[in-house]
N, C-alpha and C. Protein backbone atom coordinates (compact mmCIF):
# COMPACT_ATOMS: atom_id res chain seq x y z
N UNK A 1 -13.77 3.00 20.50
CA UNK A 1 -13.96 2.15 19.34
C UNK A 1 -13.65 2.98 18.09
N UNK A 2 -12.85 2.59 17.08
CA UNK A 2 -12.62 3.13 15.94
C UNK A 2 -12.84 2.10 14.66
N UNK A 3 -13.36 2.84 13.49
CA UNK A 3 -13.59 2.00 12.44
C UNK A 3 -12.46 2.83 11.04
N UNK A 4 -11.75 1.70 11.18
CA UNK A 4 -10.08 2.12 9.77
C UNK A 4 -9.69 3.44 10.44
N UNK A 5 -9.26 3.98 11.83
CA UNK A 5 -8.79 4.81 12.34
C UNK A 5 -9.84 5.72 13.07
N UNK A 6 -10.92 5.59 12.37
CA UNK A 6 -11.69 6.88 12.90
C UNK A 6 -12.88 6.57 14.10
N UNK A 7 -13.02 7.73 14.78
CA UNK A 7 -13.62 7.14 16.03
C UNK A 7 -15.45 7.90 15.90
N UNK A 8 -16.29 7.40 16.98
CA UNK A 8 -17.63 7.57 16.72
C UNK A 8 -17.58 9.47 16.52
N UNK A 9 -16.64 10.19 17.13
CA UNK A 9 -16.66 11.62 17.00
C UNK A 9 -16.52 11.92 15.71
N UNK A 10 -15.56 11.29 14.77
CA UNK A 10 -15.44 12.05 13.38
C UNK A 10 -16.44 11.61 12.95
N UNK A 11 -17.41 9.58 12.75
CA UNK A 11 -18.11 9.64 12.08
C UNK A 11 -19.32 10.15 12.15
N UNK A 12 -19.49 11.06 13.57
CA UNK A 12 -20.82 12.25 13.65
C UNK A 12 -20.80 13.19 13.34
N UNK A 13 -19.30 13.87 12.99
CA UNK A 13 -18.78 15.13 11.95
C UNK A 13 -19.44 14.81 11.04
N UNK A 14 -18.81 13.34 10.46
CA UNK A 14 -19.09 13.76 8.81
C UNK A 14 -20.43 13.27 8.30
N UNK A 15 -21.19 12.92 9.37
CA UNK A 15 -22.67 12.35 9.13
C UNK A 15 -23.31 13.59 9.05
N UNK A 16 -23.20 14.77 9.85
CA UNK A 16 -23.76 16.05 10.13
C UNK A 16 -23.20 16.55 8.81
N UNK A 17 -22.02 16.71 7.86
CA UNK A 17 -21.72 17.31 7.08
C UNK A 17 -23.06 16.68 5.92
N UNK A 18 -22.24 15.97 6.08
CA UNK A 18 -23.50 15.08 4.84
C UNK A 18 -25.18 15.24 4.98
N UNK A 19 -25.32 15.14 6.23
CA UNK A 19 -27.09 15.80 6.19
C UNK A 19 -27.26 16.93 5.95
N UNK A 20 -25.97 18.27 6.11
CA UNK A 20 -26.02 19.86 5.32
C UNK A 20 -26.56 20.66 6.48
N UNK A 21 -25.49 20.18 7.83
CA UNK A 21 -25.83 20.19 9.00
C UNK A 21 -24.74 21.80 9.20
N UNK A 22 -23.16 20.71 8.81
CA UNK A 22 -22.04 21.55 8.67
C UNK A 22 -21.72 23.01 8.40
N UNK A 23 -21.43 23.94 8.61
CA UNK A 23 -21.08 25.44 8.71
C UNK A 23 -19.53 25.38 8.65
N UNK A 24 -18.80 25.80 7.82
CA UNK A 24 -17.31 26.38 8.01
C UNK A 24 -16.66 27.69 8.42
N UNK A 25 -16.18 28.06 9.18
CA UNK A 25 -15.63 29.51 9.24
C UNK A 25 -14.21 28.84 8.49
N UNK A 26 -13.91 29.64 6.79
CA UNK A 26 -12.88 29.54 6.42
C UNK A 26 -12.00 29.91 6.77
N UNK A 27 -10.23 29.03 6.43
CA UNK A 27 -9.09 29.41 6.90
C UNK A 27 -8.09 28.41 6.54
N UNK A 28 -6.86 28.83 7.06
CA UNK A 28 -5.82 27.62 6.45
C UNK A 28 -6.09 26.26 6.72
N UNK A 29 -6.84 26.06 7.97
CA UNK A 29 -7.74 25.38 8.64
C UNK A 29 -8.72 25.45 8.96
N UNK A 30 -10.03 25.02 8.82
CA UNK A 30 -11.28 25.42 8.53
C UNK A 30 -11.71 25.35 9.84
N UNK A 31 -12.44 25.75 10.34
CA UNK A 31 -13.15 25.58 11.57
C UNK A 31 -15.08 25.09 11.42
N UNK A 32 -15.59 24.29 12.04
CA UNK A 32 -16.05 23.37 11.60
C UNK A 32 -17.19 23.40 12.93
N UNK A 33 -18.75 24.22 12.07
CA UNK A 33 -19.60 24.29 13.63
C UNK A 33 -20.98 23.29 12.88
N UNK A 34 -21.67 22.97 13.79
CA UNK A 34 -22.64 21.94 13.90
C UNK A 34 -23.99 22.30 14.75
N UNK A 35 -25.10 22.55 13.68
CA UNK A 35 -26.47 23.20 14.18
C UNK A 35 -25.53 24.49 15.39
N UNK A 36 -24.73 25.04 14.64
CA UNK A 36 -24.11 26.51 15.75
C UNK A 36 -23.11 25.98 16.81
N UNK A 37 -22.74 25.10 16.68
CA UNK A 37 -22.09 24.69 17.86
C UNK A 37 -20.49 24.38 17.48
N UNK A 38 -19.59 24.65 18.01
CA UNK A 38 -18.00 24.42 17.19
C UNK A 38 -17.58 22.89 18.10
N UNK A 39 -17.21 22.41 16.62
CA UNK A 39 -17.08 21.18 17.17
C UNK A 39 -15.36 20.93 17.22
N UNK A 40 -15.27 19.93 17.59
CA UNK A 40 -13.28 19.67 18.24
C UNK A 40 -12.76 19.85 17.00
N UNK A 41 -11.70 21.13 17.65
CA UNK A 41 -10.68 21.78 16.33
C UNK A 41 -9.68 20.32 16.18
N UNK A 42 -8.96 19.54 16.65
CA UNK A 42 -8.42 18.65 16.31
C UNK A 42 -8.47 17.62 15.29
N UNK A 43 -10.10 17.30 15.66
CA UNK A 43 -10.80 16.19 14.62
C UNK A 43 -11.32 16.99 13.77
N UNK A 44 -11.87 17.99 13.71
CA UNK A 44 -12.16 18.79 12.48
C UNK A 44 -10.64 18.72 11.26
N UNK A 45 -9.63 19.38 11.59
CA UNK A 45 -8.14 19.24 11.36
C UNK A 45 -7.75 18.11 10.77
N UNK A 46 -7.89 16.97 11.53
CA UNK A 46 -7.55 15.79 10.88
C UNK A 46 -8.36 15.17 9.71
N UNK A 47 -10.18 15.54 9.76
CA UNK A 47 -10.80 15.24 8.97
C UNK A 47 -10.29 16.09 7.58
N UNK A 48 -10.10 17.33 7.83
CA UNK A 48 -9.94 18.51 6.36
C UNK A 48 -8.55 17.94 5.38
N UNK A 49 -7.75 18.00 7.00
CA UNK A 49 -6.29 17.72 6.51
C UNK A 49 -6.12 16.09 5.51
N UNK A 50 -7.37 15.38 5.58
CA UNK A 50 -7.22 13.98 4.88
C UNK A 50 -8.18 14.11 3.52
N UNK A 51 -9.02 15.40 3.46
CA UNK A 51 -9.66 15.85 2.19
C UNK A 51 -10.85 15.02 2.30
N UNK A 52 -11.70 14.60 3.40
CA UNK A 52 -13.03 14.55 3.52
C UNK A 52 -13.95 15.57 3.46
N UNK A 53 -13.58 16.58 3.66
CA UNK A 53 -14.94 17.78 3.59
C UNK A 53 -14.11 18.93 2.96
N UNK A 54 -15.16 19.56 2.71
CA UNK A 54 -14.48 21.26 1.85
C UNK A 54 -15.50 21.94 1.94
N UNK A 55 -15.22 23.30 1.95
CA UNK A 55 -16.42 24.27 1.54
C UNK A 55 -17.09 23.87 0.60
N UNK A 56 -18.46 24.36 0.28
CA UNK A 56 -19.50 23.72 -0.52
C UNK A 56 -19.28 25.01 -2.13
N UNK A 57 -18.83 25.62 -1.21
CA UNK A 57 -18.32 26.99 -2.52
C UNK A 57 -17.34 27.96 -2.00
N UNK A 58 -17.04 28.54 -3.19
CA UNK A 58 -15.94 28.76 -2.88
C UNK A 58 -16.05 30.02 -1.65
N UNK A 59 -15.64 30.48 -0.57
CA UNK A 59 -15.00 31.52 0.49
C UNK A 59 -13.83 32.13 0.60
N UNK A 60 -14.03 33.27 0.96
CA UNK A 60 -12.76 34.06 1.40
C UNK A 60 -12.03 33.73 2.61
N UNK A 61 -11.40 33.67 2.58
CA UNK A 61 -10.41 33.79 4.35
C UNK A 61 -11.67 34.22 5.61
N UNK A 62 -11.75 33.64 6.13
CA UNK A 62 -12.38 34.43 7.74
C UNK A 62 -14.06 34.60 7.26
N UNK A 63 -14.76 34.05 6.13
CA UNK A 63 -16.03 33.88 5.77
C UNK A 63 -16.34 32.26 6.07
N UNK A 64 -17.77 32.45 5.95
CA UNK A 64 -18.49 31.21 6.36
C UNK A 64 -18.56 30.27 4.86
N UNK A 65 -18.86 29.18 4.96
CA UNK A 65 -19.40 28.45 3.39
C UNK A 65 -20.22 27.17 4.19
N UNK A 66 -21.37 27.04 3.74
CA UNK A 66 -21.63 25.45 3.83
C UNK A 66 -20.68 24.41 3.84
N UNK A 67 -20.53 23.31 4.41
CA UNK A 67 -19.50 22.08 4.63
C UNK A 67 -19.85 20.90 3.61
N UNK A 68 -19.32 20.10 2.92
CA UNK A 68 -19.76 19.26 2.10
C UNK A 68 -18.74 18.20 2.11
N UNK A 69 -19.41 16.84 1.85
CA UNK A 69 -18.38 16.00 1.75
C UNK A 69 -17.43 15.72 0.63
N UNK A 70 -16.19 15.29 0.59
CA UNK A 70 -16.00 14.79 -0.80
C UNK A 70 -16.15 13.04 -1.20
N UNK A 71 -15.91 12.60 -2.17
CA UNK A 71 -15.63 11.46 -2.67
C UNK A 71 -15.78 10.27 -1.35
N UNK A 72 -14.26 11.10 -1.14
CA UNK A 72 -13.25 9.90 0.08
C UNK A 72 -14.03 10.36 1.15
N UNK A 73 -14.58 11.68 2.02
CA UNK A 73 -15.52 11.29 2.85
C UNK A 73 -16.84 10.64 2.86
N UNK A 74 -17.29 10.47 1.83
CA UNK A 74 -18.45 9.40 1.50
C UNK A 74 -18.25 8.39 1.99
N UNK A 75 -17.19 7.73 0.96
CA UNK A 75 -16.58 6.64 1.47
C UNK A 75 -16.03 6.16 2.82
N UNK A 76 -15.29 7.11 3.59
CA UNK A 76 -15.40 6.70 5.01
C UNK A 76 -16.42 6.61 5.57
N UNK A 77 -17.51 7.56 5.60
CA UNK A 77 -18.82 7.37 6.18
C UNK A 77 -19.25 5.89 5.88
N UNK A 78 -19.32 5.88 4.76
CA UNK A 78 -20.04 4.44 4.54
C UNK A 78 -19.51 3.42 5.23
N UNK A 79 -17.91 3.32 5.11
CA UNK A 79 -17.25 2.66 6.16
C UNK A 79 -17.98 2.35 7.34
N UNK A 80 -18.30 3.30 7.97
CA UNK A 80 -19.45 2.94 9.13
C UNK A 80 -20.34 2.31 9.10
N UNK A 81 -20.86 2.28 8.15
CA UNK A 81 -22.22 1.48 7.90
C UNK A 81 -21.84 -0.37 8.35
């Protein structure tokens, strides 16, 4: 089941981002762990690559940052609702 493309996996990404669940290991592609746990590099990828989440501040290459949503991931989340 998907809602405007996205399936129940991203909208538990970005529900976890939004509760301040999210952890990033920075990079050209962020890598994207959950209460410690790394969640699917693919859908992580597709979520970053569409500018739903970002570091919460700014990081270096190969450092950690809190995960945060932006704008447009709000808005998809809510989508769910």
């Amino acid at each position: 089941m998907s809602t405007n493309g996205y399936t129940a996996r991203h909208r538990a990404m970005l529900q976890a981002i939004a509760d301040g669940r999210g952890e990033l290991l920075c990079g050209r592609v962020p890598s994207l762990a959950v209460d410690g746990l790394w969640c699917d590099f693919v859908a992580t990828g597709q979520l970053f690559a569409e500018g739903l989440f970002r570091p919460a501040r700014q990081a270096a290459f190969g450092t950690q940052a809190p995960a945060e949503l932006t704008t447009s991931g709000l808005h998809v989340l809510s989508s769910f609702a």
